[in-house]
PDB file of N, CA and C in Angstrom:
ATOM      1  N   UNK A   1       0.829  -1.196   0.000  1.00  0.00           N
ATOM      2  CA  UNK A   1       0.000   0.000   0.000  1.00  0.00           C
ATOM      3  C   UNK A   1       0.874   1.260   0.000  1.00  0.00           C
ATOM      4  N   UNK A   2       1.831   1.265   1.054  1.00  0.00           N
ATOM      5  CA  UNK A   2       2.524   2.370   1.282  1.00  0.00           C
ATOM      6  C   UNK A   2       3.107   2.584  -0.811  1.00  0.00           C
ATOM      7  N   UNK A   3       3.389   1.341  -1.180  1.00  0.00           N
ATOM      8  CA  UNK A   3       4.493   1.603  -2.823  1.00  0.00           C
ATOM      9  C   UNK A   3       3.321   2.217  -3.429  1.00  0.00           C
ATOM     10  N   UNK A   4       1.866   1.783  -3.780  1.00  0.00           N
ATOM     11  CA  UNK A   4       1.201   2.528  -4.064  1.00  0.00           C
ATOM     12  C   UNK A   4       1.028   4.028  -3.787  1.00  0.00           C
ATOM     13  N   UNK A   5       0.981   4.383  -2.427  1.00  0.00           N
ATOM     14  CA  UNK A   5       0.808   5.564  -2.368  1.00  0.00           C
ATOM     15  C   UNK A   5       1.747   6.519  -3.240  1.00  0.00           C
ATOM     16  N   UNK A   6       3.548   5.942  -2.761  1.00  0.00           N
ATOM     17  CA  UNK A   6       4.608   6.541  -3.806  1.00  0.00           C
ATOM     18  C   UNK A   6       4.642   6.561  -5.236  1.00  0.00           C
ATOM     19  N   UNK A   7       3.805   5.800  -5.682  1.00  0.00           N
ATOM     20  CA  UNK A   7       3.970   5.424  -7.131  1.00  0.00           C
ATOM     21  C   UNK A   7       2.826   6.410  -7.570  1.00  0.00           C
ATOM     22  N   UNK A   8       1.493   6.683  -6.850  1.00  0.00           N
ATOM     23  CA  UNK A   8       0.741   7.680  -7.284  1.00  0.00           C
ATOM     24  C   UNK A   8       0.928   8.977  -6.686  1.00  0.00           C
ATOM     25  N   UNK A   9       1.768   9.301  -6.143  1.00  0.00           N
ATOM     26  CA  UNK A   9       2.244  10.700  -5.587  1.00  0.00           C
ATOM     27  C   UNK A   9       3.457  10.877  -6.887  1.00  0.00           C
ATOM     28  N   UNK A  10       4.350   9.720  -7.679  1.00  0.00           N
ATOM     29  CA  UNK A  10       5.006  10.327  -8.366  1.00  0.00           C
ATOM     30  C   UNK A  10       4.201  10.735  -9.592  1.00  0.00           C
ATOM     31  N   UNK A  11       3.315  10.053  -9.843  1.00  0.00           N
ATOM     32  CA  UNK A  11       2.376  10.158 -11.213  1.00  0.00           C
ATOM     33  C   UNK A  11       1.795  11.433 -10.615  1.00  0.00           C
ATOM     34  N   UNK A  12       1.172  12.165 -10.085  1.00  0.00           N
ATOM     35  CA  UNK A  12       0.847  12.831  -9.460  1.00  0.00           C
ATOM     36  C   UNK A  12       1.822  14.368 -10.058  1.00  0.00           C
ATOM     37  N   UNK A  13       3.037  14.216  -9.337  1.00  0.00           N
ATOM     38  CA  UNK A  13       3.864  15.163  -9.687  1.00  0.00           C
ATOM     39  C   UNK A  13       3.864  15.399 -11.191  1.00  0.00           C
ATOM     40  N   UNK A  14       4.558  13.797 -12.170  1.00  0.00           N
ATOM     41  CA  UNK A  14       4.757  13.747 -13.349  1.00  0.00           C
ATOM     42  C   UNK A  14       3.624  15.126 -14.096  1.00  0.00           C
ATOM     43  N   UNK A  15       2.023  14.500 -13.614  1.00  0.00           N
ATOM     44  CA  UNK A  15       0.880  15.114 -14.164  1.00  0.00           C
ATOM     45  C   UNK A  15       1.305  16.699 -14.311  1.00  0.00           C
ATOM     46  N   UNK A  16       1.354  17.317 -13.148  1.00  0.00           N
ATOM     47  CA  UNK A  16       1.067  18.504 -12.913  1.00  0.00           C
ATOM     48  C   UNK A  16       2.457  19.141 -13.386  1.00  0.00           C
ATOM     49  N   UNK A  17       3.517  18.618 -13.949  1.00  0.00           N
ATOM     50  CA  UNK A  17       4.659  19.070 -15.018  1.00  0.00           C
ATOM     51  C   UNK A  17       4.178  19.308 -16.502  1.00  0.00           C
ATOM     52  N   UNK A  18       3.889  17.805 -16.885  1.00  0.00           N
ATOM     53  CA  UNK A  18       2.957  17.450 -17.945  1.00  0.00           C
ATOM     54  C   UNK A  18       2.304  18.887 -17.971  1.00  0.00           C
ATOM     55  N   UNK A  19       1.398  19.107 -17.295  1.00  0.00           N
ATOM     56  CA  UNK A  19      -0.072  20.102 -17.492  1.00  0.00           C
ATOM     57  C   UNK A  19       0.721  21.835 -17.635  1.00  0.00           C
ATOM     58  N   UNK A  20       1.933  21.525 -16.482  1.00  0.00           N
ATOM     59  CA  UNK A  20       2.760  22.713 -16.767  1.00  0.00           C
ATOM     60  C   UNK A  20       3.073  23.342 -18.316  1.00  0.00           C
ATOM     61  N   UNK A  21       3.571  21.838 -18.650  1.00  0.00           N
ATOM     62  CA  UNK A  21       4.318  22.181 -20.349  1.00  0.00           C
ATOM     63  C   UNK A  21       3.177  22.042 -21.216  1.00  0.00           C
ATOM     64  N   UNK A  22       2.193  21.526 -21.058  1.00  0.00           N
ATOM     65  CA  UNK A  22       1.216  21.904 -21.589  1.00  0.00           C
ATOM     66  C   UNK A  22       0.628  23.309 -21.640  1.00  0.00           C
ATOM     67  N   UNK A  23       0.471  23.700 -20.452  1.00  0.00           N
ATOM     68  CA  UNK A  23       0.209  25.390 -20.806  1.00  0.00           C
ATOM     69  C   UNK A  23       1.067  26.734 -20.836  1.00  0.00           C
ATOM     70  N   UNK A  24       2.425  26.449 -20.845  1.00  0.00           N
ATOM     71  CA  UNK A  24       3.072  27.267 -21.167  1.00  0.00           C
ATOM     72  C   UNK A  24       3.273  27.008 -22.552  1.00  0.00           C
ATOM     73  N   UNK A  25       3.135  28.956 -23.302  1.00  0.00           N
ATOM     74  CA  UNK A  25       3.906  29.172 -24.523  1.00  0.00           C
ATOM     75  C   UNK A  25       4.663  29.511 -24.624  1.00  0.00           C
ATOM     76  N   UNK A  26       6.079  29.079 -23.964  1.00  0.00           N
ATOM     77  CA  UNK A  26       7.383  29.107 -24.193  1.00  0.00           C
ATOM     78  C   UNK A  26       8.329  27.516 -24.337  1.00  0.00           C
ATOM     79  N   UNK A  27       7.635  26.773 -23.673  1.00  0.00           N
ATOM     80  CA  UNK A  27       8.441  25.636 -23.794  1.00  0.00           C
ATOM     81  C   UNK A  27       8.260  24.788 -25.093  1.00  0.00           C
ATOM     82  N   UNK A  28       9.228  24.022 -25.837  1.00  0.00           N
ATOM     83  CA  UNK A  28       8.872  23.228 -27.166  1.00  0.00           C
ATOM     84  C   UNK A  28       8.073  22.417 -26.919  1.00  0.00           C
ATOM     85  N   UNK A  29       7.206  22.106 -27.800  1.00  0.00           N
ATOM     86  CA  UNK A  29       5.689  20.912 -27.610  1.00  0.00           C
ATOM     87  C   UNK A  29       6.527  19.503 -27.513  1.00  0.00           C
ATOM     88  N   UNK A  30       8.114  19.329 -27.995  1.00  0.00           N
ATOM     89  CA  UNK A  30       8.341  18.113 -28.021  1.00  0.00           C
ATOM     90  C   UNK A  30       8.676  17.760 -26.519  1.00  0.00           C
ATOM     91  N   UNK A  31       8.809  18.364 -25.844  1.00  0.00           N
ATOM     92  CA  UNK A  31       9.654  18.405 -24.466  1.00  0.00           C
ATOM     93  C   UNK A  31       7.824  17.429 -23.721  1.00  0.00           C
ATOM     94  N   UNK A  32       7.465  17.961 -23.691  1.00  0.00           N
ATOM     95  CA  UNK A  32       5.835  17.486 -23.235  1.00  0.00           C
ATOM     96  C   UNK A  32       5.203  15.855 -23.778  1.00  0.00           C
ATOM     97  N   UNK A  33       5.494  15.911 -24.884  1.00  0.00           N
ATOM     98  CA  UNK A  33       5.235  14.751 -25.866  1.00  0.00           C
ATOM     99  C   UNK A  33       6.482  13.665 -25.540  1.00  0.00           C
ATOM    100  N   UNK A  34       7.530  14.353 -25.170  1.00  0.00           N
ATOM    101  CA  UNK A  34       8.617  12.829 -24.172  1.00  0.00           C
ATOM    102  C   UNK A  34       8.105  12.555 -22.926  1.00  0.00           C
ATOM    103  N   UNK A  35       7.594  13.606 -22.318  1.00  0.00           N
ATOM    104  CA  UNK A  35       7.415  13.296 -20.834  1.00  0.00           C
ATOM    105  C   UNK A  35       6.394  12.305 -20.845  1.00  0.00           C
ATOM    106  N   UNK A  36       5.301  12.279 -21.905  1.00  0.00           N
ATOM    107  CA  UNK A  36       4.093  11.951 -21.909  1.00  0.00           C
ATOM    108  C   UNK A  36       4.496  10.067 -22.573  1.00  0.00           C
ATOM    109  N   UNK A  37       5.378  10.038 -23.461  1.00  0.00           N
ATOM    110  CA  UNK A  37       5.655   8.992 -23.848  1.00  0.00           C
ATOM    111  C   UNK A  37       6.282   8.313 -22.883  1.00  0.00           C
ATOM    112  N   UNK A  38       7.376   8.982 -22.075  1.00  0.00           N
ATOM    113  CA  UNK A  38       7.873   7.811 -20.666  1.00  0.00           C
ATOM    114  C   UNK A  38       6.799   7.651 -19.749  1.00  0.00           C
ATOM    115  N   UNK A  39       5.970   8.422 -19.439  1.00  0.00           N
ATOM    116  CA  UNK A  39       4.888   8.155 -18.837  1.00  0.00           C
ATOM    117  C   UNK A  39       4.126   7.150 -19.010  1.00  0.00           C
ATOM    118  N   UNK A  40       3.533   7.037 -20.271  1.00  0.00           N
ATOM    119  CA  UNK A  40       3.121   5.718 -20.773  1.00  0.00           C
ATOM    120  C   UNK A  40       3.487   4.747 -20.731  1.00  0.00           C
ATOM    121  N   UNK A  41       4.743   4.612 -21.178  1.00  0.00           N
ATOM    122  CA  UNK A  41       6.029   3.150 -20.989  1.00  0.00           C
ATOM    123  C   UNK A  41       6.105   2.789 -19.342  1.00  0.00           C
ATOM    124  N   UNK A  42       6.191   3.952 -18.603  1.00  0.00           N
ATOM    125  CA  UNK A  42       6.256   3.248 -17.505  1.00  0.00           C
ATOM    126  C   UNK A  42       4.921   2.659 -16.337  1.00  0.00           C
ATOM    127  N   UNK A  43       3.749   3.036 -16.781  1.00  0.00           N
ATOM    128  CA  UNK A  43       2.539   2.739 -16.809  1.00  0.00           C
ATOM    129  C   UNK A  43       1.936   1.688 -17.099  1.00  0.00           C
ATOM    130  N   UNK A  44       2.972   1.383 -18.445  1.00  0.00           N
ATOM    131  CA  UNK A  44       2.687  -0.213 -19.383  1.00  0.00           C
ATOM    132  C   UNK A  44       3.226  -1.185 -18.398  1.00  0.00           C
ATOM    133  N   UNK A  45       4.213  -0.858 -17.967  1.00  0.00           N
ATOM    134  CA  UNK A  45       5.225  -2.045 -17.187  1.00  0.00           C
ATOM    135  C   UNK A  45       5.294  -2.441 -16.169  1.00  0.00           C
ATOM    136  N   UNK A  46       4.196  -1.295 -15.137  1.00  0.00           N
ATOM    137  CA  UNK A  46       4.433  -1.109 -13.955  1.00  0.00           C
ATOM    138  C   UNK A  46       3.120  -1.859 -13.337  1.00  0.00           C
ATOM    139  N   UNK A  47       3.128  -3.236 -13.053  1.00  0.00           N
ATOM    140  CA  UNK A  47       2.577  -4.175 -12.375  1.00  0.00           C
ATOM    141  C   UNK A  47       0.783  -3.500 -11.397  1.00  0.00           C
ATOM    142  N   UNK A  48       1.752  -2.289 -10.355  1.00  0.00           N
ATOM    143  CA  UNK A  48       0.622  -1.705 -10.160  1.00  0.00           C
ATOM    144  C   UNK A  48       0.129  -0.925 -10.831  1.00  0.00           C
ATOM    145  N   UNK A  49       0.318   0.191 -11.484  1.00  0.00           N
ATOM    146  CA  UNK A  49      -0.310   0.923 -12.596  1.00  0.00           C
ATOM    147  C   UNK A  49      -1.299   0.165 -13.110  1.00  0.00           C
ATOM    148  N   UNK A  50      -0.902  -1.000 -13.624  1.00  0.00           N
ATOM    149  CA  UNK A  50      -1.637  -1.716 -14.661  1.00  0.00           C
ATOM    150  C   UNK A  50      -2.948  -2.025 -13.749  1.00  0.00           C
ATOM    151  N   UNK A  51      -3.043  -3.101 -12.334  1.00  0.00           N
ATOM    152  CA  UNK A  51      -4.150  -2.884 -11.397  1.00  0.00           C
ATOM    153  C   UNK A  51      -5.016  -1.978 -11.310  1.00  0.00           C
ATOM    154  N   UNK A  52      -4.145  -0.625 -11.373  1.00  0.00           N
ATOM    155  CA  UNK A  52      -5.186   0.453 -10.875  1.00  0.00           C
ATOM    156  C   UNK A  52      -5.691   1.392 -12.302  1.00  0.00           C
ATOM    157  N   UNK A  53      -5.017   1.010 -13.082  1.00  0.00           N
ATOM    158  CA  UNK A  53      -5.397   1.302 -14.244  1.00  0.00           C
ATOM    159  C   UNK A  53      -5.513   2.724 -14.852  1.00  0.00           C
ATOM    160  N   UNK A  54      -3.642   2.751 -14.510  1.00  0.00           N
ATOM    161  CA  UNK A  54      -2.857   4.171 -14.862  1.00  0.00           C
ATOM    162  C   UNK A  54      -2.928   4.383 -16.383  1.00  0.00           C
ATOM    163  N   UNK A  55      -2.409   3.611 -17.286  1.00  0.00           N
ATOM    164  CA  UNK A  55      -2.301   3.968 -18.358  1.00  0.00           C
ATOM    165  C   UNK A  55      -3.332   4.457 -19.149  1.00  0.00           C
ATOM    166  N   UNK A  56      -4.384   3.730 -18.735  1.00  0.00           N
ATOM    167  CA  UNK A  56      -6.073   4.192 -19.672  1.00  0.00           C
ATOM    168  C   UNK A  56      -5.955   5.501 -19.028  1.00  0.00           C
ATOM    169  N   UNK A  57      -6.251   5.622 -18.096  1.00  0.00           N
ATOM    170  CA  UNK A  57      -6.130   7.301 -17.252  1.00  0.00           C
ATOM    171  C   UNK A  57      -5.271   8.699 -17.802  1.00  0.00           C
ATOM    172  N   UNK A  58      -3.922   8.230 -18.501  1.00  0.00           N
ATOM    173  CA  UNK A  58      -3.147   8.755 -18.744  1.00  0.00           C
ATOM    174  C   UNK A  58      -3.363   9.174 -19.966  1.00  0.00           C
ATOM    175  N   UNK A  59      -3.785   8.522 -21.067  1.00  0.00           N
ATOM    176  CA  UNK A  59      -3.912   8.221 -22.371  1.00  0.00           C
ATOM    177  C   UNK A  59      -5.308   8.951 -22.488  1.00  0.00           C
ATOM    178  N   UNK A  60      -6.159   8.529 -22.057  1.00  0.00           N
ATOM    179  CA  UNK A  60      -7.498  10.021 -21.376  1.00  0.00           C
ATOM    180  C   UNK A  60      -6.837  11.647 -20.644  1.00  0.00           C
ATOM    181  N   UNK A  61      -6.163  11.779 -20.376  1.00  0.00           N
ATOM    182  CA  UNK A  61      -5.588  13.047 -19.444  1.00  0.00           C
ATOM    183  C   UNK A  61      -5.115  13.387 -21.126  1.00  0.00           C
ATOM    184  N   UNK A  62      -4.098  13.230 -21.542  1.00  0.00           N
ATOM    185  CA  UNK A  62      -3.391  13.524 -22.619  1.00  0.00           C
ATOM    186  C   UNK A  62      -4.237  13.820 -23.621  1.00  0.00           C
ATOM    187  N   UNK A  63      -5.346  13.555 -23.776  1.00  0.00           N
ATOM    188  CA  UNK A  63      -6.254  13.523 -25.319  1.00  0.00           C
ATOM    189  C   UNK A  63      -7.228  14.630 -24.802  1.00  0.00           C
ATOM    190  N   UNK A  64      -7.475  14.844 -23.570  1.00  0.00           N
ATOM    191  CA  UNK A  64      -9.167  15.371 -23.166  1.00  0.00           C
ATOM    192  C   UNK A  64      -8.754  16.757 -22.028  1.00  0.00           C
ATOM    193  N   UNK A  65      -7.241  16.504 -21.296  1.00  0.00           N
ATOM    194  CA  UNK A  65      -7.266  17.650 -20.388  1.00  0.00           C
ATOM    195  C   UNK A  65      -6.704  18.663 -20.935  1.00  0.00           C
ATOM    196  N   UNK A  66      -7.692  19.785 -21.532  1.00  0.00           N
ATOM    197  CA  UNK A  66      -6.959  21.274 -21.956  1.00  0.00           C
ATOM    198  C   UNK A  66      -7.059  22.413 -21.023  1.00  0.00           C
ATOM    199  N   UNK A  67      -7.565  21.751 -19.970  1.00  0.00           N
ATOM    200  CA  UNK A  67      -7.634  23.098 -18.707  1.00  0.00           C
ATOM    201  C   UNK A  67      -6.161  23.860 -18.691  1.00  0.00           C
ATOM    202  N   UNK A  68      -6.011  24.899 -18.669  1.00  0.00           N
ATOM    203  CA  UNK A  68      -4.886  26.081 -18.000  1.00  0.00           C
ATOM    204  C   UNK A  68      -5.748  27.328 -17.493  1.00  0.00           C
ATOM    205  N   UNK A  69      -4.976  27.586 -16.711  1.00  0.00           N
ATOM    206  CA  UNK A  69      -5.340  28.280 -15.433  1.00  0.00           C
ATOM    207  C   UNK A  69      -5.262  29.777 -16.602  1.00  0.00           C
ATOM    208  N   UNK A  70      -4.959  30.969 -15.760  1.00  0.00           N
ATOM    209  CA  UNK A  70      -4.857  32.471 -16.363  1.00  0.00           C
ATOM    210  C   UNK A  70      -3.694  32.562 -16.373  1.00  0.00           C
ATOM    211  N   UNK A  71      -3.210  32.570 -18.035  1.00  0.00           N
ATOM    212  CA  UNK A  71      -1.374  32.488 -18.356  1.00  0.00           C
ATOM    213  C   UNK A  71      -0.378  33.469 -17.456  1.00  0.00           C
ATOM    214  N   UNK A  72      -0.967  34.074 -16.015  1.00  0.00           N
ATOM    215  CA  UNK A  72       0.217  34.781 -15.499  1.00  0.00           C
ATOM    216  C   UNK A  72      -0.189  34.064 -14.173  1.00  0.00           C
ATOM    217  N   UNK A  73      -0.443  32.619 -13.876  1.00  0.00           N
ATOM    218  CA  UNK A  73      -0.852  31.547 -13.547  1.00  0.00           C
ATOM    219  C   UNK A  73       0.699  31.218 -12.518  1.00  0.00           C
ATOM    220  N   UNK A  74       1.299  31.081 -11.617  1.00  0.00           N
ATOM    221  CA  UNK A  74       2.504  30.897 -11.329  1.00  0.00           C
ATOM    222  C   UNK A  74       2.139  29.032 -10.533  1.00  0.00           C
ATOM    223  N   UNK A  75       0.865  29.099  -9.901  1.00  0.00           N
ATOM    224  CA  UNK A  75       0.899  27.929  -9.303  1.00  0.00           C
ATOM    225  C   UNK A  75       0.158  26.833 -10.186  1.00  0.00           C
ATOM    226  N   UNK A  76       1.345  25.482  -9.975  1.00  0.00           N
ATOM    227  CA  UNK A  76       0.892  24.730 -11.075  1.00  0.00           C
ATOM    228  C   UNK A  76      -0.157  23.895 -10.543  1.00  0.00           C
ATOM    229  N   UNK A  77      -0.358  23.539  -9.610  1.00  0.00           N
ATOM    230  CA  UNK A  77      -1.403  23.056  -9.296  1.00  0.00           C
ATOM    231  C   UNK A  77      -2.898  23.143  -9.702  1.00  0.00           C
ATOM    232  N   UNK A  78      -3.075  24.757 -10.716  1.00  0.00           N
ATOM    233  CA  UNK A  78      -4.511  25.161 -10.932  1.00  0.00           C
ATOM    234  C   UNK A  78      -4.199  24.816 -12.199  1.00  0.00           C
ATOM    235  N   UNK A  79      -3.488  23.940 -13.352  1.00  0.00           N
ATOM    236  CA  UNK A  79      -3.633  23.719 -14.328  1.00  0.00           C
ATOM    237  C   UNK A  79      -3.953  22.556 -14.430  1.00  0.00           C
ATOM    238  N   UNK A  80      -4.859  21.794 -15.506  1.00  0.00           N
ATOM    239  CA  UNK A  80      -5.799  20.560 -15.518  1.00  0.00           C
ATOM    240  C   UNK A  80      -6.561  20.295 -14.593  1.00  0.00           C
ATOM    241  N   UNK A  81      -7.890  19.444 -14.689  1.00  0.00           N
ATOM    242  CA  UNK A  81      -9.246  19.259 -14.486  1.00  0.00           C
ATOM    243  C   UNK A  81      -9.301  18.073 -14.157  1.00  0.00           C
ATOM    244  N   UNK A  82      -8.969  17.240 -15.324  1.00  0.00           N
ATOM    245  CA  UNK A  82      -9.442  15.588 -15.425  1.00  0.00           C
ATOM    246  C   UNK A  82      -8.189  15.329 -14.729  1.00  0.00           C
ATOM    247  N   UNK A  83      -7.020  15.765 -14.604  1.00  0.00           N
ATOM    248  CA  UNK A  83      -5.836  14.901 -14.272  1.00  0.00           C
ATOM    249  C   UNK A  83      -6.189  14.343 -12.427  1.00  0.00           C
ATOM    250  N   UNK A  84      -6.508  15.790 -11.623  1.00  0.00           N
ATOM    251  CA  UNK A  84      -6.926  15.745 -10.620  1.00  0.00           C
ATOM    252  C   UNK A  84      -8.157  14.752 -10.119  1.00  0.00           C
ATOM    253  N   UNK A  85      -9.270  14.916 -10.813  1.00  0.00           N
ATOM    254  CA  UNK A  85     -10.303  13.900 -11.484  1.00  0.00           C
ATOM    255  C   UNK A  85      -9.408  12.224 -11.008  1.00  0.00           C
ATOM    256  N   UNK A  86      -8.556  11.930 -12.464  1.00  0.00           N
ATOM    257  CA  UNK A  86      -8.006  10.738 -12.456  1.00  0.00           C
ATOM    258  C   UNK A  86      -7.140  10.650 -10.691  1.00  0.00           C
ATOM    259  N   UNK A  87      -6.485  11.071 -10.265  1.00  0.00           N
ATOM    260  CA  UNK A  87      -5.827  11.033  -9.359  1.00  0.00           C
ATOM    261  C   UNK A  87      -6.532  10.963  -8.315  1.00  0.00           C
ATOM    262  N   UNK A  88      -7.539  11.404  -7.717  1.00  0.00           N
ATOM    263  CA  UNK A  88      -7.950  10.588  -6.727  1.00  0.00           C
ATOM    264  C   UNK A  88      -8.867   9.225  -7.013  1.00  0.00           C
ATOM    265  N   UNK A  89      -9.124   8.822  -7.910  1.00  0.00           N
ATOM    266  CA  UNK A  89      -9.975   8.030  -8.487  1.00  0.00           C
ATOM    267  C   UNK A  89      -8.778   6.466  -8.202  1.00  0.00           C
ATOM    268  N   UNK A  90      -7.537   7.305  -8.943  1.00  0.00           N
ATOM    269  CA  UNK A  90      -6.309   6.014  -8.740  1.00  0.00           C
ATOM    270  C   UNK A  90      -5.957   5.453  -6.995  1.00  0.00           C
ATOM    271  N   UNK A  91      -6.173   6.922  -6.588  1.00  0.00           N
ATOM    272  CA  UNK A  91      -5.939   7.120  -4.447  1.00  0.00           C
ATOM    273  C   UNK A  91      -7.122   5.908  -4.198  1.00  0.00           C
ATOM    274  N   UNK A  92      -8.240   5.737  -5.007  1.00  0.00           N
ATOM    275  CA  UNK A  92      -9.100   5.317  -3.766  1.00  0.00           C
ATOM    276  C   UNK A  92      -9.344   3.591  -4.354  1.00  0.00           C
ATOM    277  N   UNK A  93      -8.766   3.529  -5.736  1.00  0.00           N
ATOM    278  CA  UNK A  93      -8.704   2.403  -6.790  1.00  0.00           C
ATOM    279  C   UNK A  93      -7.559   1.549  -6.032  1.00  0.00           C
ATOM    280  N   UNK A  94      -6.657   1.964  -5.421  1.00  0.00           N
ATOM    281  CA  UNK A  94      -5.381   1.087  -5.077  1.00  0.00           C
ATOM    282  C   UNK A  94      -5.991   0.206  -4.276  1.00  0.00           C
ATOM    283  N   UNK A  95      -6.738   0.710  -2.845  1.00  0.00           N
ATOM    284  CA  UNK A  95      -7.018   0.247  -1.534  1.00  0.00           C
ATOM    285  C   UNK A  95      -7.921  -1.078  -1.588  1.00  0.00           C
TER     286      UNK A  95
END
């Protein structure tokens, strides 16, 4: 339980980077589109992920979450909707 918790506190973080480079217009779109591809790979592989059923989640976040906050926005936490959505859904899916 406890590896769960770590494993969705790092997905967690990953997200709200993800959602970062997603709504900034300064960073390259490819920089976002790697993060999003190791994300996946490690989602595919990852025994619990697969249980709690990270990757469908992820692969939904990526296609459907266009939330950004107001572009002089400093805290990343107010960017994406569904990611937050998915994330406690995964918190209460582990147990």
């Amino acid at each position: 339980q406890r590896q769960a918790n770590a494993y969705i506190k790092y997905v967690e973080r990953l997200l709200v980077d993800r959602q970062n480079l997603f709504c900034s217009h300064f960073v390259p779109r490819h920089n976002r589109l790697d993060l999003e591809k190791n994300m996946l790979y490690r989602a595919a592989t990852d025994s619990m992920a697969k249980r709690v059923g990270i990757e469908a989640g992820l692969k939904d976040i990526f296609k459907h979450d266009k939330h950004c906050a107001n572009p002089l926005n400093t805290d990343k936490q107010k960017n994406g909707r569904l990611m937050w959505n998915s994330i406690e859904k995964w918190k209460t899916k582990k147990d």
